[in-house]
C-alpha atoms as a PDB file:
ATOM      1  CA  UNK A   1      -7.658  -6.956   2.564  1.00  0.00           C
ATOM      2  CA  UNK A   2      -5.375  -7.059   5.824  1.00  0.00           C
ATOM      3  CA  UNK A   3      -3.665  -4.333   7.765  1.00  0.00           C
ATOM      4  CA  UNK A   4      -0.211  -4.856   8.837  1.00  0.00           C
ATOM      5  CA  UNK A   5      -1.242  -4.316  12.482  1.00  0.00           C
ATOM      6  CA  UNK A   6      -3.514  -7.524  12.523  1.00  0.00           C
ATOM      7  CA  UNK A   7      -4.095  -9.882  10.025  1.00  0.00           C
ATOM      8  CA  UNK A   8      -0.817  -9.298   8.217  1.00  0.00           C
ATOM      9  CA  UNK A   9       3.034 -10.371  10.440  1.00  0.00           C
ATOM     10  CA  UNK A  10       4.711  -7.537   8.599  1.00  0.00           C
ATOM     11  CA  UNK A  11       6.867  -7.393  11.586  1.00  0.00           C
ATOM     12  CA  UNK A  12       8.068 -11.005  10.817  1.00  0.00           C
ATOM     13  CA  UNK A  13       9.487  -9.299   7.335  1.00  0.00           C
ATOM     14  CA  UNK A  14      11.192  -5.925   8.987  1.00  0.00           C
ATOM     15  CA  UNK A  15      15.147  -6.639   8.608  1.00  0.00           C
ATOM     16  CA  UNK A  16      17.701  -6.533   5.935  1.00  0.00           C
ATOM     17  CA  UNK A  17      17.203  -8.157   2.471  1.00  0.00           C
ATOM     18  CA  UNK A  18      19.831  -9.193  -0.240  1.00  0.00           C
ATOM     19  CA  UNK A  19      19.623  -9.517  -4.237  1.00  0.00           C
ATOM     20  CA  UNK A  20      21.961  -9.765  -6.545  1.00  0.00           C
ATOM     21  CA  UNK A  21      21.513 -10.190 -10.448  1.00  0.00           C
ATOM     22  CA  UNK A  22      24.327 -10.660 -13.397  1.00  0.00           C
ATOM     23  CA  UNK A  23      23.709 -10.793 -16.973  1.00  0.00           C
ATOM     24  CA  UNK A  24      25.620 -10.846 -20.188  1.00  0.00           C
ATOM     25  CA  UNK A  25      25.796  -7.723 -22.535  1.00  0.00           C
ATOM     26  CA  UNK A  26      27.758 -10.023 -24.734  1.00  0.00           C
ATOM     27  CA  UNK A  27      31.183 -10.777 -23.260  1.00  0.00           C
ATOM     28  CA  UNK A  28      31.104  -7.547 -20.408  1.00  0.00           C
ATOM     29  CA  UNK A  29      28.885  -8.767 -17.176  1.00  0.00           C
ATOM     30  CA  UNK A  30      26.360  -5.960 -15.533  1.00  0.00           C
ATOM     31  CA  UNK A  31      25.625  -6.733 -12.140  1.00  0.00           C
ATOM     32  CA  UNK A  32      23.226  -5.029  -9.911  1.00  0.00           C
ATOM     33  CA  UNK A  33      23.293  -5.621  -5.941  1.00  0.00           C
ATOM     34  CA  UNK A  34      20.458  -4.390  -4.318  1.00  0.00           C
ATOM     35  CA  UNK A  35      19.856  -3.844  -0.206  1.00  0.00           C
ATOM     36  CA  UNK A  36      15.934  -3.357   0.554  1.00  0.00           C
ATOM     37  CA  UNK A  37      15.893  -2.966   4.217  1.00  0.00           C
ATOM     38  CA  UNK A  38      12.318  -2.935   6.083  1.00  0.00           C
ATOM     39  CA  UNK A  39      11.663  -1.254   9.369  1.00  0.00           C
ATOM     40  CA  UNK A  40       8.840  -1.091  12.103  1.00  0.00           C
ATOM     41  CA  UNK A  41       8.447   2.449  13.208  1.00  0.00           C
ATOM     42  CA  UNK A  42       5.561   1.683  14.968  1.00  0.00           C
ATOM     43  CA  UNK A  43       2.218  -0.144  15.173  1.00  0.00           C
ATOM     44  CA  UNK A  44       1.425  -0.917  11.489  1.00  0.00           C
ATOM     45  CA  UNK A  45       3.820   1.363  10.311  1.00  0.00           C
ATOM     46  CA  UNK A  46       6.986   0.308   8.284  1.00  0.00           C
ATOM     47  CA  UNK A  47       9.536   2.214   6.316  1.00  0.00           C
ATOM     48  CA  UNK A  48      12.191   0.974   3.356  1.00  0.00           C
ATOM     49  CA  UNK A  49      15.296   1.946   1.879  1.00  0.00           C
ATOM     50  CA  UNK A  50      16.645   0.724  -1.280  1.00  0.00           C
ATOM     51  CA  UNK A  51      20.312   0.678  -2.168  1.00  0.00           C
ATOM     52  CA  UNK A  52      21.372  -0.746  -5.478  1.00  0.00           C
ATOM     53  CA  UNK A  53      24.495  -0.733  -6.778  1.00  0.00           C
ATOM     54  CA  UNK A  54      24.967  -1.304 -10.849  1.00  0.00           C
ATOM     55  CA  UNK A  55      28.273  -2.410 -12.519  1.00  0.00           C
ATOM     56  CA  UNK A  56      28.571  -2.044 -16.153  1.00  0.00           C
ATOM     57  CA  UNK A  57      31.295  -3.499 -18.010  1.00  0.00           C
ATOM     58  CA  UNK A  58      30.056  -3.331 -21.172  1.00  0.00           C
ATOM     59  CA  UNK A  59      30.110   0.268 -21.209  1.00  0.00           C
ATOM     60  CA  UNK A  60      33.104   0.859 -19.053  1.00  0.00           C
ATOM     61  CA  UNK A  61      31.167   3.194 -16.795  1.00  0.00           C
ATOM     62  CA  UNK A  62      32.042   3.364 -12.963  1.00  0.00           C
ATOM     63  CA  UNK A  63      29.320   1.636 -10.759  1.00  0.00           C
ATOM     64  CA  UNK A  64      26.780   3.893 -10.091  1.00  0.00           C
ATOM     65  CA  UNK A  65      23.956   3.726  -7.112  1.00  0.00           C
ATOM     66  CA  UNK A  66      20.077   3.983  -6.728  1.00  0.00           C
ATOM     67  CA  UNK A  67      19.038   4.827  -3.363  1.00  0.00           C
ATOM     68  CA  UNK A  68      15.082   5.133  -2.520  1.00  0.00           C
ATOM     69  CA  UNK A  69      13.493   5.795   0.221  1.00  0.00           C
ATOM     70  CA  UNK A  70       9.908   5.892   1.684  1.00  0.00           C
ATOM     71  CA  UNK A  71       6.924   3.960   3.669  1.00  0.00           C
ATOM     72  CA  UNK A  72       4.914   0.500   3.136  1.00  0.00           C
ATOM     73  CA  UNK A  73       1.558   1.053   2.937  1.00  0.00           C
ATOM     74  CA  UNK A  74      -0.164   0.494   6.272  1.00  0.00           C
ATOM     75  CA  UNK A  75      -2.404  -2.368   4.306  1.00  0.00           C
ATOM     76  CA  UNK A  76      -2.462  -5.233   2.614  1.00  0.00           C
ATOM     77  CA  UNK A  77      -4.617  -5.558  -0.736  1.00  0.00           C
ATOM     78  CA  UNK A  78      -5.008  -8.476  -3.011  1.00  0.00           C
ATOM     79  CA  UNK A  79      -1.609 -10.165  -1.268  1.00  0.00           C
ATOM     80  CA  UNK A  80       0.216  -6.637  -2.361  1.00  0.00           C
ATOM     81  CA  UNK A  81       1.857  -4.750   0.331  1.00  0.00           C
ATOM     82  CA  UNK A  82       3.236  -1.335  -1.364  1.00  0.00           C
ATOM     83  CA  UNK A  83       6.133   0.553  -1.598  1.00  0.00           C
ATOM     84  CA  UNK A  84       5.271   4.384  -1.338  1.00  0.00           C
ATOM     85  CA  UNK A  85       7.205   7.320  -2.284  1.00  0.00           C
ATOM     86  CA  UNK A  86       9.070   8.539  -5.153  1.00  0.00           C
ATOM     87  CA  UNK A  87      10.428   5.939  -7.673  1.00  0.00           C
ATOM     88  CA  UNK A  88       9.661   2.766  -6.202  1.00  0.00           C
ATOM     89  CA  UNK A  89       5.889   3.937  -6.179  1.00  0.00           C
ATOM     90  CA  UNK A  90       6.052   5.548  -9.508  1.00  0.00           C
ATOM     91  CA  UNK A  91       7.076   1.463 -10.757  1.00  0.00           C
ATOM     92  CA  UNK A  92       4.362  -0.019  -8.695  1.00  0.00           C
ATOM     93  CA  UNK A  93       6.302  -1.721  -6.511  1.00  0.00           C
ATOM     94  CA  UNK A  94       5.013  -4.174  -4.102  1.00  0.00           C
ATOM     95  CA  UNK A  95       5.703  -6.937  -2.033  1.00  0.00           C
ATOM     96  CA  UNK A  96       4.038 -10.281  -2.928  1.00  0.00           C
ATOM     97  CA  UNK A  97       2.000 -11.395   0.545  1.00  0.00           C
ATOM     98  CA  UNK A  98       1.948 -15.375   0.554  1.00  0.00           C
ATOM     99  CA  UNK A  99      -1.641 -16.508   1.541  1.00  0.00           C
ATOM    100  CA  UNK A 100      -0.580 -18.007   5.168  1.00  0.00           C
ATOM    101  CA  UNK A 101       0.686 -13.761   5.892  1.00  0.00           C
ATOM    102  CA  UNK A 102       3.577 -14.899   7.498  1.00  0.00           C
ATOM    103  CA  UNK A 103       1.826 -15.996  10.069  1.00  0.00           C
ATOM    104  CA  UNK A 104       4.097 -17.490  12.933  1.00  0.00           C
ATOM    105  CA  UNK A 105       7.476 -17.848  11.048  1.00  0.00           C
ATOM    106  CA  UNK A 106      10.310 -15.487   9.635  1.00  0.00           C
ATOM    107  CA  UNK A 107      10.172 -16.196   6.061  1.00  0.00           C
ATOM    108  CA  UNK A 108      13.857 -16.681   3.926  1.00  0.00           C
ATOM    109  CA  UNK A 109      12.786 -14.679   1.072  1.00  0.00           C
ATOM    110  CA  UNK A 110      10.219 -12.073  -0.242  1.00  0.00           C
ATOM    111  CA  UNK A 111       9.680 -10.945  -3.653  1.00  0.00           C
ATOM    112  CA  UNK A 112       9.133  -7.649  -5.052  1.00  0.00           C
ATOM    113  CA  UNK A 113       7.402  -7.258  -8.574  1.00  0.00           C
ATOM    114  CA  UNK A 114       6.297  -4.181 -10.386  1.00  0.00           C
ATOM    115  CA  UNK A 115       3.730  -2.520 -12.635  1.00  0.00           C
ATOM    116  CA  UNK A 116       4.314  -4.616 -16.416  1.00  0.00           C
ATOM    117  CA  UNK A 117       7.140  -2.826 -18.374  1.00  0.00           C
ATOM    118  CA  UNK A 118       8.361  -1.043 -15.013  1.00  0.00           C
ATOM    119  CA  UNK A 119      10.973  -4.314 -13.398  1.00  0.00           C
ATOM    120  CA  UNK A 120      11.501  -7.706 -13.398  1.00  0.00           C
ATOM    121  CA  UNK A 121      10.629  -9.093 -10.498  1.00  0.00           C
ATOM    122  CA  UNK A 122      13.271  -9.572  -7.695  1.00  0.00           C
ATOM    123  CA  UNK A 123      14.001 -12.470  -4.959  1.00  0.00           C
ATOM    124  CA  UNK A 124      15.400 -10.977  -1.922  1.00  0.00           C
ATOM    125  CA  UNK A 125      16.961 -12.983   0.645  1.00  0.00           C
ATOM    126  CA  UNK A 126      17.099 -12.952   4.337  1.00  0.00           C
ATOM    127  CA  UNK A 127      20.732 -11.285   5.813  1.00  0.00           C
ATOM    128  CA  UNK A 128      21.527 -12.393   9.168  1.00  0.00           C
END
């Protein structure tokens, strides 16, 4: 276990992320863009908010938005930093800690998985 005011360089994760998916619902594309955007709002303390925005051409529906928001958890358990509050905590999602903790760099992507059954898992990458 590791606290995001020591052991852990959450701060070297607090920015904007980027992920974008597109599948096939036979010939009509869905897309889904998602924003997850980290920030320090103090020592060891970090909120998120998640924008996602869904296109469905299969079902000629206008695109329609997520948007969660809520806190990290303040530490760090089995590599899992989690996302508190509302929906994104009801899924179990968490953010996948690599074993060096981001430890003196600014890493290029992050993943977020969920509780089996509740996401796929998600590749976000670094906006500058």
């Amino acid at each position: 276990m590791g606290s995001c005011q020591e052991t852990v360089m959450c701060s070297n994760v607090a920015g904007e992320w980027h992920h974008e998916i597109e599948r096939l619902m036979g010939a009509y594309p869905i897309k889904a863009t998602t924003v997850l955007r980290i920030t320090r709002e103090g020592e060891g303390k970090y909120s998120y908010v998640y924008k996602s925005t869904i296109s469905d051409s299969y079902s000629d529906k206008s695109p329609f938005d997520e948007d969660f928001r809520g806190t990290l958890s303040s530490e760090v358990v089995n590599n899992s930093w989690k996302l508190l509050q509302g929906e994104l905590e009801d899924r179990g999602a968490y953010i996948v800690v690599p074993e060096d903790n981001w430890n003196g760099y600014f890493p290029e992507k992050i993943e977020m998985r969920f509780f089996p059954g509740r996401g796929d898992s998600m590749i976000f990458e670094r906006k500058n």
